[in-house]
Each structure stands twice: as structure tokens, then as C-alpha cells.
PDB file of N, CA and C in Angstrom:
ATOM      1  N   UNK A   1      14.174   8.687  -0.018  1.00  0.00           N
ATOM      2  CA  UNK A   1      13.493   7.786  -0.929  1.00  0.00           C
ATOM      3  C   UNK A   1      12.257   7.167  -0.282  1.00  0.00           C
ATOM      4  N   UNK A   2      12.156   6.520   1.160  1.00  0.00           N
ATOM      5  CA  UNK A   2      11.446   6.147   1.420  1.00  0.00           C
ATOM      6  C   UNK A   2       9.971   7.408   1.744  1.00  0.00           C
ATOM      7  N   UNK A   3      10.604   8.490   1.913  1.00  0.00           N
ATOM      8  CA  UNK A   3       9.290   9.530   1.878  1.00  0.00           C
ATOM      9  C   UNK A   3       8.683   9.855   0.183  1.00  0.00           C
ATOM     10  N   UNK A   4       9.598   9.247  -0.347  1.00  0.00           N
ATOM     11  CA  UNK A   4       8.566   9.876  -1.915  1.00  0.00           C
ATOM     12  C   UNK A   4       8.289   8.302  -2.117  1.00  0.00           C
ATOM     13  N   UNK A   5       8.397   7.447  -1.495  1.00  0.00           N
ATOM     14  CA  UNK A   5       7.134   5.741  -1.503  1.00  0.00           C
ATOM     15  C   UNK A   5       6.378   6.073  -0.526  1.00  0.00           C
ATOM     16  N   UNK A   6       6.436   6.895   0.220  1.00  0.00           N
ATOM     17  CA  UNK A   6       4.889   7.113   1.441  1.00  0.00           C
ATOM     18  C   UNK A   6       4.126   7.894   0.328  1.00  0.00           C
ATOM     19  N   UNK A   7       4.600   9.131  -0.105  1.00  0.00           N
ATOM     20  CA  UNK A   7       4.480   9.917  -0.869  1.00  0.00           C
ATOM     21  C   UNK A   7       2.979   9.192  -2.394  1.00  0.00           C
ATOM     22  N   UNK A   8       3.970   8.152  -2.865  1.00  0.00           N
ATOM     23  CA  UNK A   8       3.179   7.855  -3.924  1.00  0.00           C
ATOM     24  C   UNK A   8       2.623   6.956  -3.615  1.00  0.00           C
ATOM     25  N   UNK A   9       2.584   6.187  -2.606  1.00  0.00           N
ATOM     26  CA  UNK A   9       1.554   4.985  -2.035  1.00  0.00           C
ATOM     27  C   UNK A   9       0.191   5.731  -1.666  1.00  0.00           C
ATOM     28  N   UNK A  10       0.645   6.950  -0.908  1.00  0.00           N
ATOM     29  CA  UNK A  10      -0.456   7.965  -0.292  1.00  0.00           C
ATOM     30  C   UNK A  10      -1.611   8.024  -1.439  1.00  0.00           C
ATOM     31  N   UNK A  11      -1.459   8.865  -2.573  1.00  0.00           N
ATOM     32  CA  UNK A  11      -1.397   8.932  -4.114  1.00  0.00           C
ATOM     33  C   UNK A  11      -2.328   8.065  -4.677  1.00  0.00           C
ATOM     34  N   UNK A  12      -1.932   6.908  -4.809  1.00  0.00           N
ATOM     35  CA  UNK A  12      -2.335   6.004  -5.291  1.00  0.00           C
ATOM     36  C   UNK A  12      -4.053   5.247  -4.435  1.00  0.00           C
ATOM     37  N   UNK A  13      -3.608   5.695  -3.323  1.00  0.00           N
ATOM     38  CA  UNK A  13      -4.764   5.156  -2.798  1.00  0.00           C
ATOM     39  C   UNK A  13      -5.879   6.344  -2.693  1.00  0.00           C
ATOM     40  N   UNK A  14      -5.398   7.381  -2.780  1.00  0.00           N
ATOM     41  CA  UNK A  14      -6.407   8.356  -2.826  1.00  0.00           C
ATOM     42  C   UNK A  14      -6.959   7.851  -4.335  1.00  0.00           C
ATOM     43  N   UNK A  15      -6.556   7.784  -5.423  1.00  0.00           N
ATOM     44  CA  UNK A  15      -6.503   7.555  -6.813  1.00  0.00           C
ATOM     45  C   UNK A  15      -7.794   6.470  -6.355  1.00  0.00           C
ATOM     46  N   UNK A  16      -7.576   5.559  -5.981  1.00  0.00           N
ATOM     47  CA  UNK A  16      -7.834   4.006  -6.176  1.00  0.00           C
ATOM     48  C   UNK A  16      -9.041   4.270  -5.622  1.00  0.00           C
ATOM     49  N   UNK A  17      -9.233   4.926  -4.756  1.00  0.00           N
ATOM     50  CA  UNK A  17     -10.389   5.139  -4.268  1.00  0.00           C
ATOM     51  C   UNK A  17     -11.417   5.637  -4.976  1.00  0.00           C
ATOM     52  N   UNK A  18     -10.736   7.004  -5.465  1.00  0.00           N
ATOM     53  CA  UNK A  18     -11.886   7.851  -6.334  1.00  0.00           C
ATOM     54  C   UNK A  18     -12.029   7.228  -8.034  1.00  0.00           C
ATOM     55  N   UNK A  19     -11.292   5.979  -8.374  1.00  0.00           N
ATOM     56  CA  UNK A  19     -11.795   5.482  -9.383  1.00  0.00           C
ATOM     57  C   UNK A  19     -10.473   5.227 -10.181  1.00  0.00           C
ATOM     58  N   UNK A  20      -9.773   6.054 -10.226  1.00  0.00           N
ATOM     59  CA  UNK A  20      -8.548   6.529 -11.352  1.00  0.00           C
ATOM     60  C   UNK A  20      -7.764   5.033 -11.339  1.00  0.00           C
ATOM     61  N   UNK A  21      -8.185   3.812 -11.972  1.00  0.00           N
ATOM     62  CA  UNK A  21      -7.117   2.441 -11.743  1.00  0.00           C
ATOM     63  C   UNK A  21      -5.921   2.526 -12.169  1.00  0.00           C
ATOM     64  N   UNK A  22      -5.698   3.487 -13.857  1.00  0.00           N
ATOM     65  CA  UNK A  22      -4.279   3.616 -14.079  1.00  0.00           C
ATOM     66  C   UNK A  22      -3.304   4.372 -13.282  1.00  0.00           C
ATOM     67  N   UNK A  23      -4.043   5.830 -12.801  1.00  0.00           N
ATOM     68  CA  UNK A  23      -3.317   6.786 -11.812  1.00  0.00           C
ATOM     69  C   UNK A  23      -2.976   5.656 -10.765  1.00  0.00           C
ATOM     70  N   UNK A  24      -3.455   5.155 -10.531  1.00  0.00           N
ATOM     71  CA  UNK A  24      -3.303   4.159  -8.725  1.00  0.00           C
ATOM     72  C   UNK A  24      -2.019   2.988  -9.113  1.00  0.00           C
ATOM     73  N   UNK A  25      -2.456   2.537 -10.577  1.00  0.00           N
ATOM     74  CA  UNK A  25      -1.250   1.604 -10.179  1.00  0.00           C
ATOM     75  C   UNK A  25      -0.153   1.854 -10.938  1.00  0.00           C
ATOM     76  N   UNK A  26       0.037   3.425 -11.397  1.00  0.00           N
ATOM     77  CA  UNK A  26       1.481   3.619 -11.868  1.00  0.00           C
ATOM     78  C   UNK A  26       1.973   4.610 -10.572  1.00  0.00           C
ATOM     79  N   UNK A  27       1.204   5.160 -10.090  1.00  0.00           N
ATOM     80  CA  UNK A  27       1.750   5.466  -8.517  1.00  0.00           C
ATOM     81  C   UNK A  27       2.442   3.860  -7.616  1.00  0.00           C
ATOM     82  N   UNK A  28       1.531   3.209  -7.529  1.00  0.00           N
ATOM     83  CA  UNK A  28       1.640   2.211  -6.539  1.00  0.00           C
ATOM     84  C   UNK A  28       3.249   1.732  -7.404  1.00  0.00           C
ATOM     85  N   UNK A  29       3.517   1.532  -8.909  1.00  0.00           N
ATOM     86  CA  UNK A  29       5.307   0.958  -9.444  1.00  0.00           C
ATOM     87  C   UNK A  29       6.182   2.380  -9.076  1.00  0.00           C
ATOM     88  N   UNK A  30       6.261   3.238  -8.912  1.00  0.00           N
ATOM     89  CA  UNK A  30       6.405   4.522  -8.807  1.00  0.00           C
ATOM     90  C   UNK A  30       6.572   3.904  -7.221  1.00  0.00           C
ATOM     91  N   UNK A  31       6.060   3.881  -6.357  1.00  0.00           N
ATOM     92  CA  UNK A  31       6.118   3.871  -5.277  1.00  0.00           C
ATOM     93  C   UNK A  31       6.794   2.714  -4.819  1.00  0.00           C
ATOM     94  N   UNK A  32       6.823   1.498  -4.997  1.00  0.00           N
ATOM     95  CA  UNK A  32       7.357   0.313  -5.226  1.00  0.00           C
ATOM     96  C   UNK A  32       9.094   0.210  -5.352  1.00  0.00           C
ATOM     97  N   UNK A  33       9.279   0.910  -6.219  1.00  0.00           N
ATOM     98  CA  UNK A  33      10.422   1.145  -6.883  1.00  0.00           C
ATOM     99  C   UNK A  33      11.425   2.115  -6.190  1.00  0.00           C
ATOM    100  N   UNK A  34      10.365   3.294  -5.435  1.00  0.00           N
ATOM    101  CA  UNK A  34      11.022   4.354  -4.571  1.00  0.00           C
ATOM    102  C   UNK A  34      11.545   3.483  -3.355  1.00  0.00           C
ATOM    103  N   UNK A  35      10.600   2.226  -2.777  1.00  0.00           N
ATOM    104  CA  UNK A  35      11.024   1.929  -1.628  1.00  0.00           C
ATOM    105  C   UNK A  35      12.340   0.883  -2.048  1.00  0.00           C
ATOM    106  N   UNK A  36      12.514   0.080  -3.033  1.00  0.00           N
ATOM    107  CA  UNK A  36      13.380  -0.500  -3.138  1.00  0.00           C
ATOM    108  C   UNK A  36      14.346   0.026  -3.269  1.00  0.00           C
ATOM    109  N   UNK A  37      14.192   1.112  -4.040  1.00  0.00           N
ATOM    110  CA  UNK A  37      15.551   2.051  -3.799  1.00  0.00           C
ATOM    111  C   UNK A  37      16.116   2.476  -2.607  1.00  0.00           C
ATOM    112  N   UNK A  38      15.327   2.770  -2.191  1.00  0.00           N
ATOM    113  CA  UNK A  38      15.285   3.596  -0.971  1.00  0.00           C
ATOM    114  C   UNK A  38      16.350   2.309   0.248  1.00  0.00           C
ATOM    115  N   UNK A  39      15.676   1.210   0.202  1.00  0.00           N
ATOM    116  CA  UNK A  39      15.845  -0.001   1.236  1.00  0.00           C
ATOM    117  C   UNK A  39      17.295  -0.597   1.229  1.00  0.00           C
ATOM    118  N   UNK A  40      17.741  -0.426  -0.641  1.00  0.00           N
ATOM    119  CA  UNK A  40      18.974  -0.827  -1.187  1.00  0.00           C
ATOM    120  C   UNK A  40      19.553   0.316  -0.938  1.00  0.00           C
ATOM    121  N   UNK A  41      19.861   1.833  -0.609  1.00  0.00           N
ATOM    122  CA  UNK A  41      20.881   3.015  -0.193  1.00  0.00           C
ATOM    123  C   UNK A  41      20.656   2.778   1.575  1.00  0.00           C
ATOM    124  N   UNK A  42      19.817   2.447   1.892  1.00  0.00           N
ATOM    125  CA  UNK A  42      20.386   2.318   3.141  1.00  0.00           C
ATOM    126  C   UNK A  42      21.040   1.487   3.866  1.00  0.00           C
ATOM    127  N   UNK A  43      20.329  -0.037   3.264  1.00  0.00           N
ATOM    128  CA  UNK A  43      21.561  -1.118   3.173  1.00  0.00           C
ATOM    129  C   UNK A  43      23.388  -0.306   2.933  1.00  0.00           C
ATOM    130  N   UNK A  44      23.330  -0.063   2.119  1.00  0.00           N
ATOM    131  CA  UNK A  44      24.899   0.023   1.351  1.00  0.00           C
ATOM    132  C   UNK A  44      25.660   1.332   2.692  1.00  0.00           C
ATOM    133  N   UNK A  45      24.487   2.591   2.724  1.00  0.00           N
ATOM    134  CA  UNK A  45      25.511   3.002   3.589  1.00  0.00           C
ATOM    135  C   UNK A  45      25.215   2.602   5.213  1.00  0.00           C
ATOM    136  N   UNK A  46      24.646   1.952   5.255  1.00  0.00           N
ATOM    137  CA  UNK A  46      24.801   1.145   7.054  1.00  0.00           C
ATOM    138  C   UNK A  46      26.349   0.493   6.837  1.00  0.00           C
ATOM    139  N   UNK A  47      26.206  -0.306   5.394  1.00  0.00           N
ATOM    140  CA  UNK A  47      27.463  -0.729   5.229  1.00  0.00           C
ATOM    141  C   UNK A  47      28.996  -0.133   5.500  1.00  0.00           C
ATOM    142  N   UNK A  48      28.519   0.630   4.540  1.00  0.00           N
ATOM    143  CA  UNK A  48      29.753   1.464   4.019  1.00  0.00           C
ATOM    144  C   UNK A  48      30.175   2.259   5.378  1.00  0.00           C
ATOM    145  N   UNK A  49      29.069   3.014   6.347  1.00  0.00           N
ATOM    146  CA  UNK A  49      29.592   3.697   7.705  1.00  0.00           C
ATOM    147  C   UNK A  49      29.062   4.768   7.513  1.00  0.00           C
ATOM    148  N   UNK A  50      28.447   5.356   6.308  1.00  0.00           N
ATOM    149  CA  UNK A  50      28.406   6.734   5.940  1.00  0.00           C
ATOM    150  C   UNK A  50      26.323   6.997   7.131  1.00  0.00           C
ATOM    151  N   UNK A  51      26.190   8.291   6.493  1.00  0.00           N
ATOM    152  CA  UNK A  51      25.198   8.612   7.508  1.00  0.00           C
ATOM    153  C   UNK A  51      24.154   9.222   6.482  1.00  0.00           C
TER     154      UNK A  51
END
């Protein structure tokens, strides 16, 4: 998860750069969203023991 939020952060700033504001900031919730996910499964299995 956290490589498809590098992934669409990457994305977005290429976007943001070359002009595209909607491409950039539905990448950037897209990306946002990947890392929270991402932050909350690794929480749970540090927890849990799993790998």
C-alpha cells in the first residue's frame, strides 16, 4: 500500500507541475488514502504478529 501512495504522490506531482490541477489532486486523495491504509495494515499486523 504504501508503494501505490509513493506511486500516486509521484503522479500527482508530475501532474501539478505540468498544469493538470484535477489529475494532481485526485492522485494526491488516491494517494492519501493508500497511505492511510497502508499505515492502519501495518499497525494491526505488528499487532496481531503476522508478517
Amino acid at each position: 500500500m504504501i508503494g501505490w501512495a509513493v506511486t500516486f504522490l509521484i503522479i500527482a506531482l508530475i501532474a501539478g507541475v505540468l498544469g493538470f490541477s484535477g489529475i494532481a489532486g485526485t492522485a494526491t486523495q488516491i494517494a492519501w488514502i493508500a497511505f492511510v491504509i497502508g499505515i492502519i495494515m501495518a499497525v494491526f499486523f505488528f499487532l496481531t504478529g503476522r508478517r
